[in-house]
Protein backbone atom coordinates (compact mmCIF):
# COMPACT_ATOMS: atom_id res chain seq x y z
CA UNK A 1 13.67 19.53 -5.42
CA UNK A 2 14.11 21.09 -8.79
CA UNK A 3 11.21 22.48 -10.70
CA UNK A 4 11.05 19.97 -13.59
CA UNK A 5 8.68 22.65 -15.58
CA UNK A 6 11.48 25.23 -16.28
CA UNK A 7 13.26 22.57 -18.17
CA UNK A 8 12.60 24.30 -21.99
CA UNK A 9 11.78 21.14 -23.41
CA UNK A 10 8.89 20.36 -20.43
CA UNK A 11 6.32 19.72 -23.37
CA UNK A 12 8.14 16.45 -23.86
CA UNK A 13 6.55 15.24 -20.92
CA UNK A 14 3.02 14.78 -22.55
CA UNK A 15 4.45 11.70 -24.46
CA UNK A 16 4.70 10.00 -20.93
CA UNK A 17 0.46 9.88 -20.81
CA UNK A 18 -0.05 9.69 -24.26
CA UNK A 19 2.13 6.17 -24.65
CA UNK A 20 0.13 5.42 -21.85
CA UNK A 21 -3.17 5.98 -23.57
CA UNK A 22 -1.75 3.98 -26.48
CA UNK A 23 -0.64 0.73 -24.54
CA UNK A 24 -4.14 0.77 -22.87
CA UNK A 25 -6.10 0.99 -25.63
CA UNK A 26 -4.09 -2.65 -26.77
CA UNK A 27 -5.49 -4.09 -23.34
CA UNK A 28 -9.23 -2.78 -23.15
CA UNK A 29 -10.54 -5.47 -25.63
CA UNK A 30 -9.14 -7.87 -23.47
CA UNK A 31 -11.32 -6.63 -20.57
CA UNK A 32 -13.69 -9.68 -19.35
CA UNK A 33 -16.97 -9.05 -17.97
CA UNK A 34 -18.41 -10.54 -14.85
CA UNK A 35 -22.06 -11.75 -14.76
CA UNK A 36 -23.44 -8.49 -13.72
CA UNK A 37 -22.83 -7.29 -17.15
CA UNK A 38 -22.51 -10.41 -19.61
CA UNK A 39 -25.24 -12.18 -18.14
CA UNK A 40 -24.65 -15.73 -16.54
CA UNK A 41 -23.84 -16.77 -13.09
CA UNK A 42 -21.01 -15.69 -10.70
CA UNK A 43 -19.63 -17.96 -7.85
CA UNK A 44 -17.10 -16.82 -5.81
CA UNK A 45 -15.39 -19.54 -3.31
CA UNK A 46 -13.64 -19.02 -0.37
CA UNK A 47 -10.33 -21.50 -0.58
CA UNK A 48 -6.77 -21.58 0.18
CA UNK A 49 -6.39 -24.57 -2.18
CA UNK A 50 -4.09 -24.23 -5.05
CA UNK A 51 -6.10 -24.12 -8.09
CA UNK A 52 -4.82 -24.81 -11.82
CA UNK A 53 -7.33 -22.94 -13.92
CA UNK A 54 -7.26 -24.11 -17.04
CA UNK A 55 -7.98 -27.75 -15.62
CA UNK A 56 -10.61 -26.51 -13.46
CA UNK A 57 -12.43 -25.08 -16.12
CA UNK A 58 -12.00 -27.81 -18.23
CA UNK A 59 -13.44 -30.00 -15.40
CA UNK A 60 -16.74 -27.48 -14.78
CA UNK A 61 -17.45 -27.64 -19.05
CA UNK A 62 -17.32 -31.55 -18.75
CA UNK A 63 -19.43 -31.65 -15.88
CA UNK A 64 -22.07 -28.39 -16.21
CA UNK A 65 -23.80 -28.54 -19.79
CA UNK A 66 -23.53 -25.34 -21.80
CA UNK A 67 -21.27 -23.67 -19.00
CA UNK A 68 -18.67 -22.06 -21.10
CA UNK A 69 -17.09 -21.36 -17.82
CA UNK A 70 -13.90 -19.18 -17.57
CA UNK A 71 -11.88 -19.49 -13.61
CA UNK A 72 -10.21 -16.05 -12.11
CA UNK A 73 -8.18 -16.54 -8.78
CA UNK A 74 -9.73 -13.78 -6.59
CA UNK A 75 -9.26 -12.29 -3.61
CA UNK A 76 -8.67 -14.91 -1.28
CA UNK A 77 -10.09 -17.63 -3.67
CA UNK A 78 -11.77 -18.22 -6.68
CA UNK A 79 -13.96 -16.36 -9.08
CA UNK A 80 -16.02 -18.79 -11.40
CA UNK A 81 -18.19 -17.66 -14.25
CA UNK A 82 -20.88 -19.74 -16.32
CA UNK A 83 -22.63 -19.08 -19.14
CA UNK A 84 -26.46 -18.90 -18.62
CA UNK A 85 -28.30 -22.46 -19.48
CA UNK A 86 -30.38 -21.87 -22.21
CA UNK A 87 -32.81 -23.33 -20.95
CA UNK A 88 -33.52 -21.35 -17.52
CA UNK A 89 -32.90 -18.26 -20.09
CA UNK A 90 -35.72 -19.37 -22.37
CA UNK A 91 -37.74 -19.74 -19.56
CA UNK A 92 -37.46 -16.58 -18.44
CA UNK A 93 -37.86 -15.10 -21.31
CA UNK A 94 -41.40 -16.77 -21.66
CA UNK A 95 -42.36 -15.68 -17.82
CA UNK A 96 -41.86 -12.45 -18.70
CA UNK A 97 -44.44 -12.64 -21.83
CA UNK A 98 -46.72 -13.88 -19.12
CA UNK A 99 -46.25 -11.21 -17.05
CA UNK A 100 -46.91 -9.25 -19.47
CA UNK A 101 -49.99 -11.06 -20.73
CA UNK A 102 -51.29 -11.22 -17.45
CA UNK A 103 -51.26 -7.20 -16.80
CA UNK A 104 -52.85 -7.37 -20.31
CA UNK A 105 -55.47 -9.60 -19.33
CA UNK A 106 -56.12 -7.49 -16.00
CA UNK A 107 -56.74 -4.69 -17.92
CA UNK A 108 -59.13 -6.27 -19.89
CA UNK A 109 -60.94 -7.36 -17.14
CA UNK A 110 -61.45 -4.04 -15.95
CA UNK A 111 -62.94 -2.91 -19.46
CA UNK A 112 -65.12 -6.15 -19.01
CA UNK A 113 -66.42 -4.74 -15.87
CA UNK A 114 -66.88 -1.36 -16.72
CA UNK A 115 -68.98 -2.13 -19.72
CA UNK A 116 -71.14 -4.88 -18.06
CA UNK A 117 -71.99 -2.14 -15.10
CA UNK A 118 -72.92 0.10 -17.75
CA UNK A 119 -75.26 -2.24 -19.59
CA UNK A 120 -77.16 -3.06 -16.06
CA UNK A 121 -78.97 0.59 -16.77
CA UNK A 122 -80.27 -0.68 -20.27
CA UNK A 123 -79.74 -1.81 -23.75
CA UNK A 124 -76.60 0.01 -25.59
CA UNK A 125 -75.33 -1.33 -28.46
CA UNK A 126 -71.68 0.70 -28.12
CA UNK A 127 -71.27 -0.58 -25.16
CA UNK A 128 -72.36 -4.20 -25.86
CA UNK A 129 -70.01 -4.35 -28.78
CA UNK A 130 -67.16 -3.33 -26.54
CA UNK A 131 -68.01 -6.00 -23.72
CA UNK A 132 -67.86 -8.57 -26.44
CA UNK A 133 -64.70 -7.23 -27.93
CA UNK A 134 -63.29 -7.24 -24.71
CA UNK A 135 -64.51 -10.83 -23.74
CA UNK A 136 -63.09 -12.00 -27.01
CA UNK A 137 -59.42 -10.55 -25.78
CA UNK A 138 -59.90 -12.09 -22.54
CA UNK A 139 -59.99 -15.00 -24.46
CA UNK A 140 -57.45 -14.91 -26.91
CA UNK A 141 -55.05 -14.10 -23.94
CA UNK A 142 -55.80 -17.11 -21.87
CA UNK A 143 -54.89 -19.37 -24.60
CA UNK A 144 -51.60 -17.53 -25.16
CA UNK A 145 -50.99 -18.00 -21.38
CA UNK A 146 -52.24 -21.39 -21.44
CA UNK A 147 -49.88 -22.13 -24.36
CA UNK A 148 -46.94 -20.17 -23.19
CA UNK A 149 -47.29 -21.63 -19.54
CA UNK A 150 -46.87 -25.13 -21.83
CA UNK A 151 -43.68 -23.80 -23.58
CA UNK A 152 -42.26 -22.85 -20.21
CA UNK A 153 -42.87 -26.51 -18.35
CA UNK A 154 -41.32 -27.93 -21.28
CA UNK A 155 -38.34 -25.76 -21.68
CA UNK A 156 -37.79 -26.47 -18.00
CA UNK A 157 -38.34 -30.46 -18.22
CA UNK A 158 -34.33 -30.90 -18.22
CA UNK A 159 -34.76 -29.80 -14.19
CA UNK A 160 -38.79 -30.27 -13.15
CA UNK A 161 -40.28 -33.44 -13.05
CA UNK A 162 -43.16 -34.05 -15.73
CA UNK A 163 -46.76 -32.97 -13.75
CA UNK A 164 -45.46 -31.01 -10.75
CA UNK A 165 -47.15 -28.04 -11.23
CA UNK A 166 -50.57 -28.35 -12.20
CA UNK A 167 -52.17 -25.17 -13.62
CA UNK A 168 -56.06 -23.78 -14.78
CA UNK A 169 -55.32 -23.19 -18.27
CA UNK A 170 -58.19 -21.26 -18.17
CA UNK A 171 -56.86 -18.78 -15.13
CA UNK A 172 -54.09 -16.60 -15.88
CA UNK A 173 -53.84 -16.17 -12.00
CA UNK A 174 -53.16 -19.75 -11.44
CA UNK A 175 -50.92 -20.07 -14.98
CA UNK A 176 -48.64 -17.41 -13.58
CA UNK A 177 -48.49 -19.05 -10.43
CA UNK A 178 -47.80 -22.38 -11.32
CA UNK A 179 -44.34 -20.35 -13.98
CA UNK A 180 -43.16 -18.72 -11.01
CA UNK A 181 -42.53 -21.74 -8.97
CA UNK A 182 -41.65 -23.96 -11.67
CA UNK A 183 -38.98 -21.32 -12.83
CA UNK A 184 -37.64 -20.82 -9.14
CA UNK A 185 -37.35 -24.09 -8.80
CA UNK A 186 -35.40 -25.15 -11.70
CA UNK A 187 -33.33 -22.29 -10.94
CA UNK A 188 -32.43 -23.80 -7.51
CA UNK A 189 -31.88 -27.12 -8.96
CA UNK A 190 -29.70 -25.52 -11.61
CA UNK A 191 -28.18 -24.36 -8.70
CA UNK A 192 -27.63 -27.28 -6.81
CA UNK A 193 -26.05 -29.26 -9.63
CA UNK A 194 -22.98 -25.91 -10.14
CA UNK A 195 -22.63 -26.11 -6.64
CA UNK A 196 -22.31 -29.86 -6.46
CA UNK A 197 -19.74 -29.60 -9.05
CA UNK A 198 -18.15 -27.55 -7.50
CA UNK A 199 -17.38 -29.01 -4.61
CA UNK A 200 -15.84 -32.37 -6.22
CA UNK A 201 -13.17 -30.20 -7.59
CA UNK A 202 -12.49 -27.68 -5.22
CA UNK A 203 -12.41 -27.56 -0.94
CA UNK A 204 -13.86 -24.20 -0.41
CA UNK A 205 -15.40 -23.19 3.05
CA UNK A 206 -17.64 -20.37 2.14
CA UNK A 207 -19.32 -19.17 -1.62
CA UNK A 208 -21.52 -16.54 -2.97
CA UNK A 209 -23.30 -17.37 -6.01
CA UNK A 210 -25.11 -14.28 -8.34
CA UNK A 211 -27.27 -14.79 -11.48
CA UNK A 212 -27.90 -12.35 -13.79
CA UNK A 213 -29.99 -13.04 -16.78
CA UNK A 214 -28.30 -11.94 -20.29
CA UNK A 215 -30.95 -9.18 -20.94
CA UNK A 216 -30.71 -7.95 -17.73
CA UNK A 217 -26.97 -8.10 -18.26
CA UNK A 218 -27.29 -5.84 -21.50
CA UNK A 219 -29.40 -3.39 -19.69
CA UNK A 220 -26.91 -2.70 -17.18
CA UNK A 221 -23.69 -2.34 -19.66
CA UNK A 222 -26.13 0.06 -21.61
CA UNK A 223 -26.95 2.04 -18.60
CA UNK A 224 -23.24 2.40 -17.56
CA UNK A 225 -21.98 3.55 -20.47
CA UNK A 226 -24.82 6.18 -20.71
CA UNK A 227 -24.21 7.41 -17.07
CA UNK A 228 -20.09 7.91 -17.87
CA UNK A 229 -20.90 9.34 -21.01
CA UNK A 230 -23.24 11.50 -18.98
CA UNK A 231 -20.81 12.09 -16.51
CA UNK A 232 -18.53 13.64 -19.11
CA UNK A 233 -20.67 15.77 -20.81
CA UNK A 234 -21.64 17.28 -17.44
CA UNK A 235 -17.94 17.83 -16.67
CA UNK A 236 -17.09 19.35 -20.07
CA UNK A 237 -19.94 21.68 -19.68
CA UNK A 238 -18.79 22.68 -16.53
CA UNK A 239 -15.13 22.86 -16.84
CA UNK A 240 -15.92 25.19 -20.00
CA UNK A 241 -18.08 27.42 -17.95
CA UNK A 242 -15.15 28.50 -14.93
CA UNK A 243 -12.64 28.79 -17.97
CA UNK A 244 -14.86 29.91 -20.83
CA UNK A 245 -11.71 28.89 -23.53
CA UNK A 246 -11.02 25.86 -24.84
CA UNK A 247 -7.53 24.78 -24.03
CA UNK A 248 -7.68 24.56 -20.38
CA UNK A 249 -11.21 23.09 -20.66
CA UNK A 250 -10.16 20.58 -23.27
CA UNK A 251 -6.99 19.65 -20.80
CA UNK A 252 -9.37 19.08 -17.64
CA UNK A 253 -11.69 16.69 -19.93
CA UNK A 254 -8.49 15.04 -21.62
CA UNK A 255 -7.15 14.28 -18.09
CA UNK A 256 -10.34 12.70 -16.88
CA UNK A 257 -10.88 10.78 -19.89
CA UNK A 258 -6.74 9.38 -19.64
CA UNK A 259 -7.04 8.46 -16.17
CA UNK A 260 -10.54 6.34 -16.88
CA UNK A 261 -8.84 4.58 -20.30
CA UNK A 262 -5.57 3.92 -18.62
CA UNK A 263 -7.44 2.51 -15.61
CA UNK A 264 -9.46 0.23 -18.26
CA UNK A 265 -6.48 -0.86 -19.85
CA UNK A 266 -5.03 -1.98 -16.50
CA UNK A 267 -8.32 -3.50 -16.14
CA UNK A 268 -7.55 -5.94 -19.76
CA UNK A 269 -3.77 -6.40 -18.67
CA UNK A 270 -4.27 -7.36 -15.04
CA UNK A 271 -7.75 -9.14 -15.72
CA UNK A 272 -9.75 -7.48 -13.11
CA UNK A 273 -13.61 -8.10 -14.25
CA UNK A 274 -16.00 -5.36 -15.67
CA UNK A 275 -19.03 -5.16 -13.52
CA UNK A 276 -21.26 -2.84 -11.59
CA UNK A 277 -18.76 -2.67 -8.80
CA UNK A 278 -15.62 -1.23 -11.01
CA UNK A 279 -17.93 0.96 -12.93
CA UNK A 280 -18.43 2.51 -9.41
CA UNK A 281 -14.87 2.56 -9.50
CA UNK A 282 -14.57 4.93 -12.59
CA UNK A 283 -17.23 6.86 -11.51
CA UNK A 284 -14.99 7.72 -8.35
CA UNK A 285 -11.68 7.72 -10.22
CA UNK A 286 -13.39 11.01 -12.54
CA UNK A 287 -13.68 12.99 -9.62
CA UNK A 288 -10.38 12.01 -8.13
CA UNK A 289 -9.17 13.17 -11.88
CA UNK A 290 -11.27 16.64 -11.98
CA UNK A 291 -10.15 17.39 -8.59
CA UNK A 292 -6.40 17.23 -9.52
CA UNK A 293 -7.25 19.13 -12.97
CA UNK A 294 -8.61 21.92 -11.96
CA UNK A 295 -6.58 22.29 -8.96
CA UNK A 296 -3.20 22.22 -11.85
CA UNK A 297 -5.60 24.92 -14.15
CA UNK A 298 -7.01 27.32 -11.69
CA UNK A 299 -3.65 27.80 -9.98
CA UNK A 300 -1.78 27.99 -13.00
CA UNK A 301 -3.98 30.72 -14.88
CA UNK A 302 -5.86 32.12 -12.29
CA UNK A 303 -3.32 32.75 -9.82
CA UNK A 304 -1.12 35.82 -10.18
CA UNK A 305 1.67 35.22 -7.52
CA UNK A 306 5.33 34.20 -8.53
CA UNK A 307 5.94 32.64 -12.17
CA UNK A 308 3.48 29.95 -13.90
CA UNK A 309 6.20 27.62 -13.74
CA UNK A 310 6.32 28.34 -10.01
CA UNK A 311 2.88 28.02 -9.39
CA UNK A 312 2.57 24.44 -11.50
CA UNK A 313 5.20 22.71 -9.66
CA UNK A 314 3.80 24.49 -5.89
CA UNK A 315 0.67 22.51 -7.40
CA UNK A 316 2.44 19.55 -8.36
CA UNK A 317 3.85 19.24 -4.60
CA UNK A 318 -0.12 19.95 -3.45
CA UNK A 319 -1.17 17.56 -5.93
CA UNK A 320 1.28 14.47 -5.23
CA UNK A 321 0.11 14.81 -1.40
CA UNK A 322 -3.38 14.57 -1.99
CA UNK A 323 -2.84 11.50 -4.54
CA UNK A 324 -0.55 9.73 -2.61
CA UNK A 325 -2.98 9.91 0.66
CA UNK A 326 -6.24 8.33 -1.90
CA UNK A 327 -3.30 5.58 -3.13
CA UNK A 328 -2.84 4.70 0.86
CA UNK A 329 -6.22 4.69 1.82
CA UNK A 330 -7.30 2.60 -1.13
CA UNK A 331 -4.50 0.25 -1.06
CA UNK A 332 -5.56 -0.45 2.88
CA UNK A 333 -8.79 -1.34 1.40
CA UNK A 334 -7.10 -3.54 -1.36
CA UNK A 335 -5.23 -5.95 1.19
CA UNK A 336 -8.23 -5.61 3.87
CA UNK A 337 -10.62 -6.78 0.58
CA UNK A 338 -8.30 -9.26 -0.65
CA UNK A 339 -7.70 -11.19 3.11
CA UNK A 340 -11.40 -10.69 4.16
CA UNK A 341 -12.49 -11.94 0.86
CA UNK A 342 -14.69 -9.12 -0.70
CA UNK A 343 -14.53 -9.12 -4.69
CA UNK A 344 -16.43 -5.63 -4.34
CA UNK A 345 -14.51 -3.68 -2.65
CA UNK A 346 -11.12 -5.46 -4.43
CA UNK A 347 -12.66 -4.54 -7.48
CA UNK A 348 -13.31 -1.01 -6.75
CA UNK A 349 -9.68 -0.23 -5.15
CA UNK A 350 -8.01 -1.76 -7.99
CA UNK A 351 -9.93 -0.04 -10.51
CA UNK A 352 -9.25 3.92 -8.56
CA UNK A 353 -5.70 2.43 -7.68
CA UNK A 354 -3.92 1.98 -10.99
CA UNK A 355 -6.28 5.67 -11.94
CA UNK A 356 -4.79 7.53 -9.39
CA UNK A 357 -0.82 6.17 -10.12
CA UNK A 358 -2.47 7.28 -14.36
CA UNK A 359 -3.10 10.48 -12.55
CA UNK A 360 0.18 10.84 -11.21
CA UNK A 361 1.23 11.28 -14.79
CA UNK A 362 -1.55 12.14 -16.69
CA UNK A 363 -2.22 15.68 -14.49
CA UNK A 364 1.14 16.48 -13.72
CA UNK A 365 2.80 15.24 -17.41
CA UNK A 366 0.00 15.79 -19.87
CA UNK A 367 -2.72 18.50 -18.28
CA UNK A 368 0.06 20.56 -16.18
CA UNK A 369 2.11 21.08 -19.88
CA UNK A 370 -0.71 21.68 -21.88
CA UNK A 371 -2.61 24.29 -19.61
CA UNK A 372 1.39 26.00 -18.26
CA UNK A 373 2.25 26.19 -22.47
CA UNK A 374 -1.37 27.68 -23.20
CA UNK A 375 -0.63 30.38 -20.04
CA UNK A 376 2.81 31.12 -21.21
CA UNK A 377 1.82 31.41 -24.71
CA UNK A 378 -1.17 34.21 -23.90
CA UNK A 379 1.20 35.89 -21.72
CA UNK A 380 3.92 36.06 -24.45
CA UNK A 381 1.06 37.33 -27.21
């Protein structure tokens, strides 16, 4: 095989990852997020009926109030995403405020307790001023309960029967008790009715259904984007310390952050979900991507045997073994994932699969050129 980096115009070759970087950046607004991430509730059926999507989700809207439902053929079925009901999210909202109440109410109790004990050894007036302060909170926070443990058997009425779960409104104990079931139970009639819908429009002989609230939903899209960004910082710092200049280091990061924006873009075109599971995905696919990088930079500028342009396509050869043995092993675990029905794992081989084929040319087309040019250029100098 000829050595395609003794061709004089090699440094063409970066246009091959770069118009890949630009068609993916098209596609990654078009990404759509699952319900880990967005918030709402995932149901995944099992079914080797034919489904139209656009009619069933037409069908699910009529049927499901509020379901702004969207319809993905899956792995071996169906992938069906609803909107949270407002209601079950308003009602979680308020049980958390009476969690919260309730630890603040706790705590209050204690000072209550403390300051009583104290008062058994005689008359202080500090201490009976902060016993009646304190009773006064205890106070003021049972009423919020009692009116927030109202709100919450009223914003679940559309599920609960009127007077099914009597409370104290006097005992936050028996106010959070009486939320917690209510809100369970709506949930699992909320459930019931998605499922029941379901199954008039589809013949499916297994499901899996997830909820994720919308705040919890926020919180996790936050947290992933810290840990990549994270992720990258770490690997810029390090890359910077073998190589202590910046081209090589700035290649390394560039071919890491390629593979990961080409893999999103895939991601947009293909419509393969955003959700905890592919963000495990890209979390792989940047080690997959170092690995090849540095292997391409150390050889190439720390290595003093033959030519450069020897040594990067002796790496290319390494390279293309080790990335075509990931693309077989993960593409196993695509058809195994797609026949055994399991959206995780499909989601996670897809996601490092079309990173790995970026790879292909974003280490041996973009990062190979840039770091070989830089190495011939200080050599020339």
């Amino acid at each position: 095989m000829k050595n395609i980096y003794e061709n004089r115009r090699y440094k063409l070759y970066a246009i091959l990852p770069v118009a890949l970087l630009l068609i993916s950046l098209y596609f990654i607004p078009k990404i759509p997020l699952d319900s880990t991430l967005r918030g709402g509730i995932q149901v995944q059926l099992q079914t080797n009926q034919t489904i139209n999507t656009q009619n069933l989700t037409n069908y699910i809207n009529s049927k499901v109030s509020q379901a702004q439902a969207s319809v993905l053929i899956s792995p071996g079925g169906v992938s069906v995403t609803i909107a949270t009901n407002s209601s079950l999210a308003n009602a979680q909202d308020i049980l958390v405020n009476l969690y919260g109440a309730d630890s603040n109410y706790s705590q209050q109790a204690v000072f209550v307790a403390t300051y009583q004990n104290a008062l058994r050894s005689g008359p202080n007036v500090t201490a009976q001023a902060a016993l009646n302060s304190s009773l006064a909170n205890e106070s003021r926070i049972a009423v919020y309960m009692a009116g927030q443990t109202q709100l919450l058997m009223s914003t679940l009425s559309p599920f609960l029967a009127s007077g099914t779960y009597p409370y104290n409104a006097t005992n936050p104990t028996s106010m959070l008790a009486a939320a917690n079931n209510a809100y369970s139970d709506a949930s699992s009639v909320y459930k019931s009715q998605v499922i029941s819908v379901l199954q008039q429009a589809v013949q499916f002989s297994s499901y899996s259904y997830d909820e994720v609230t919308p705040t919890l939903g926020t919180y996790f899209l936050q947290q992933m984007e810290y840990i990549i960004i994270a992720a990258f910082i770490i690997v810029a710092v390090a890359v910077f310390f073998i190589f202590r200049t910046p081209i090589p280091s700035l290649a390394v990061v560039f071919g890491a952050g390629n593979d990961i924006l080409v893999a999103l873009g895939a991601m947009g075109a293909f419509g393969i979900p955003l959700g905890v599971a592919s963000i495990g995905g890209l979390l792989m696919l940047i080690g997959f991507s170092i690995d090849t990088d540095m292997l391409s930079a150390i050889r190439i500028i720390k290595r003093t045997e033959g030519t450069p342009t020897d040594r990067a396509f002796s790496t290319m050869k390494t390279g293309l073994t080790m990335t075509s043995a990931a693309i077989i092993s993960f593409g196993i675990l695509l058809i195994v994932s797609y026949f055994a029905f399991i959206p995780t794992y499909y989601e996670i081989a897809s996601v490092v699969i079309f990173g790995l084929i970026a790879d292909v040319f974003t280490t041996w087309f973009g990062n190979t050129v840039m770091v070989l040019w830089y190495k011939q250029r200080k050599e020339s100098i």
